[in-house]
Protein backbone atom coordinates (compact mmCIF):
# COMPACT_ATOMS: atom_id res chain seq x y z
CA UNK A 1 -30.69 -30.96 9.56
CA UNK A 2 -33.39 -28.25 10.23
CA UNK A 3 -33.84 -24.90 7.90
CA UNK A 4 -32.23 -22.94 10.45
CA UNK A 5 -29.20 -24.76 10.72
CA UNK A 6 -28.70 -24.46 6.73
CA UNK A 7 -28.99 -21.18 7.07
CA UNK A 8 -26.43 -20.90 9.66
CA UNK A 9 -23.84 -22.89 7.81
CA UNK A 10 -24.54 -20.80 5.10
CA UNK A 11 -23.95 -17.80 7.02
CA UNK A 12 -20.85 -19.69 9.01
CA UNK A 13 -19.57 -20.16 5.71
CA UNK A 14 -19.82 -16.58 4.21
CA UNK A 15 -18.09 -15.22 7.43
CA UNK A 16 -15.16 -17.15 7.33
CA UNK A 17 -15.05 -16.74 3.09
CA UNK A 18 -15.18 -12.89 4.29
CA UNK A 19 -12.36 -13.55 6.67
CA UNK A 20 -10.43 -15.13 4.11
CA UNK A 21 -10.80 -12.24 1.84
CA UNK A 22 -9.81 -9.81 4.71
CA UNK A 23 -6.68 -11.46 5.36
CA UNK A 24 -5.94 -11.41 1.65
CA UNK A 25 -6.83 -7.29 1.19
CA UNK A 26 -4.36 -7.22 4.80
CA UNK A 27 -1.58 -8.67 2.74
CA UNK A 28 -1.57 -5.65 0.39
CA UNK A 29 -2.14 -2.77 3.23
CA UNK A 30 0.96 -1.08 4.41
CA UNK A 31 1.08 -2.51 7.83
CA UNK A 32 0.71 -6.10 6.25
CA UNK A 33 4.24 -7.43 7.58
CA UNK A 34 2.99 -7.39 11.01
CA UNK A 35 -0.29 -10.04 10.90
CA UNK A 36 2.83 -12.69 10.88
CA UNK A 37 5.87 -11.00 12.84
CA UNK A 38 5.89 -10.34 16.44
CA UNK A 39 6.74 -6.63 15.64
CA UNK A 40 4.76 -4.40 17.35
CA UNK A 41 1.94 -2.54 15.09
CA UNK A 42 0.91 0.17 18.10
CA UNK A 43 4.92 1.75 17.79
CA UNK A 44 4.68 2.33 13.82
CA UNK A 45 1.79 3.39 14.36
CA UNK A 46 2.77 5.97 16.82
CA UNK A 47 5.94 7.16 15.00
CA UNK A 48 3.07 8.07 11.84
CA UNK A 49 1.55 9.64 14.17
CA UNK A 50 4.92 12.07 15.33
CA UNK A 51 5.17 12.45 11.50
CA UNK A 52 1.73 14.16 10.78
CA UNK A 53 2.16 16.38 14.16
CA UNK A 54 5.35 17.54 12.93
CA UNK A 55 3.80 18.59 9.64
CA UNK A 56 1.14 20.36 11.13
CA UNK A 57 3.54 21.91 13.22
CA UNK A 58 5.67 23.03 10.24
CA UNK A 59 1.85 24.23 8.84
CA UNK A 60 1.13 26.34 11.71
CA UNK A 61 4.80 28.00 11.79
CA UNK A 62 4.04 28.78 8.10
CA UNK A 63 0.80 29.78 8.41
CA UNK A 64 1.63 32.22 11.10
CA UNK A 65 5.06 33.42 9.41
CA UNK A 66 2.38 34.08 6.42
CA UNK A 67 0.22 36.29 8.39
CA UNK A 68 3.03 38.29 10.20
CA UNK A 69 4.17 39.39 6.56
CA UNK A 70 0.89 40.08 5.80
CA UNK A 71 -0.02 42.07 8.35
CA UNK A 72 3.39 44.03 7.89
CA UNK A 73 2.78 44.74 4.90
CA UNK A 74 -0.99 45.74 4.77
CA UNK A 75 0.36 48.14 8.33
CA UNK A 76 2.95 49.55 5.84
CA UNK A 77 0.58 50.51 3.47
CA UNK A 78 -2.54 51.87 5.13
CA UNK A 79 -0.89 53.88 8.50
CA UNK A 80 -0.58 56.96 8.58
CA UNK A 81 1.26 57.54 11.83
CA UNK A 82 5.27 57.23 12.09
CA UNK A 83 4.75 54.33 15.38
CA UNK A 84 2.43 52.05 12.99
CA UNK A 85 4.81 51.77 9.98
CA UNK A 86 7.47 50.94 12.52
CA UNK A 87 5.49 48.15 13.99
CA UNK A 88 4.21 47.40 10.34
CA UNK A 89 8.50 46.86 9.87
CA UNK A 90 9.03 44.73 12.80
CA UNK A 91 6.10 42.45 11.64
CA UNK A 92 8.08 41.45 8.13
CA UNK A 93 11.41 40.06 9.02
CA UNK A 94 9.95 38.17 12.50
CA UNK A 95 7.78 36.91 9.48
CA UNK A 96 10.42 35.54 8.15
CA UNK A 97 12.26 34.65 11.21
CA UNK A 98 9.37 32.79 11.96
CA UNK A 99 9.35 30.81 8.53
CA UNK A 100 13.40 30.22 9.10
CA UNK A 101 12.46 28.62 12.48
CA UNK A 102 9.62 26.44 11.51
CA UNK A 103 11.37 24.67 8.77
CA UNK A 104 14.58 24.25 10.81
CA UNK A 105 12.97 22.94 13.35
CA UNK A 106 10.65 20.77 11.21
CA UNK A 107 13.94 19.39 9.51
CA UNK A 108 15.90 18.61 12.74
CA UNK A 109 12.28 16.95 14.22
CA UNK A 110 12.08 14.90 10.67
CA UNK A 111 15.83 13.99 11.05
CA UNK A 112 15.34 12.50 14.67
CA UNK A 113 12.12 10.81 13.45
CA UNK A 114 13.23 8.81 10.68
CA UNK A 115 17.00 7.72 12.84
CA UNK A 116 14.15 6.09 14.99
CA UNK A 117 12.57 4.75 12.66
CA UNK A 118 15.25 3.11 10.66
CA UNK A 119 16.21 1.01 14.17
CA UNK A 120 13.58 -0.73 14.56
């Protein structure tokens, strides 16, 4: 046997010891029950996926709901016309409307989410 073809059993060899190792560090990941199982990976994966958007959604009706009370308030304070404190009054309870939506909805999305998940 030639230098080169030491060298690439020696490399052969690390690869597959690398492989090995792999499979052993996939054992302890989350998804680890599906290297053996014919479940599919791609549909857990996709139902994470529904789970983050639905918190971000949740985070955006907060975030807004946040700035409408905000903004009411801050209207309240510095207007001096009779029209802008009304407006500044509208903007604090569809503040909170908007907060009482979000984390209905986020409930009822969560609720749907996890029935689906527990089927499969």
């Amino acid at each position: 046997m030639n230098r080169y073809g030491a060298v690439f059993l020696t490399l052969y060899g690390l690869q597959i010891d690398n492989v090995r190792q792999k499979d052993n560090e996939m054992k302890d990941a989350p998804y680890s029950k599906y290297c053996a199982d014919n479940l599919i990976l791609r549909d857990d994966l996709a139902i994470d996926r529904t789970l983050l958007a639905n918190e971000r959604t949740l985070l955006s009706y907060l975030r807004f709901a946040v700035a409408l009370l905000i903004a009411g308030v801050s209207i309240i304070h510095f207007s001096n016309e009779g029209w802008f404190r009304v407006l500044g009054l509208v903007c604090i309870p569809t503040g909170i409307i908007t907060g009482i939506i979000g984390v209905a909805r986020y409930r009822r999305m969560n609720q749907s989410i996890v029935r689906i998940r527990n089927q499969s």
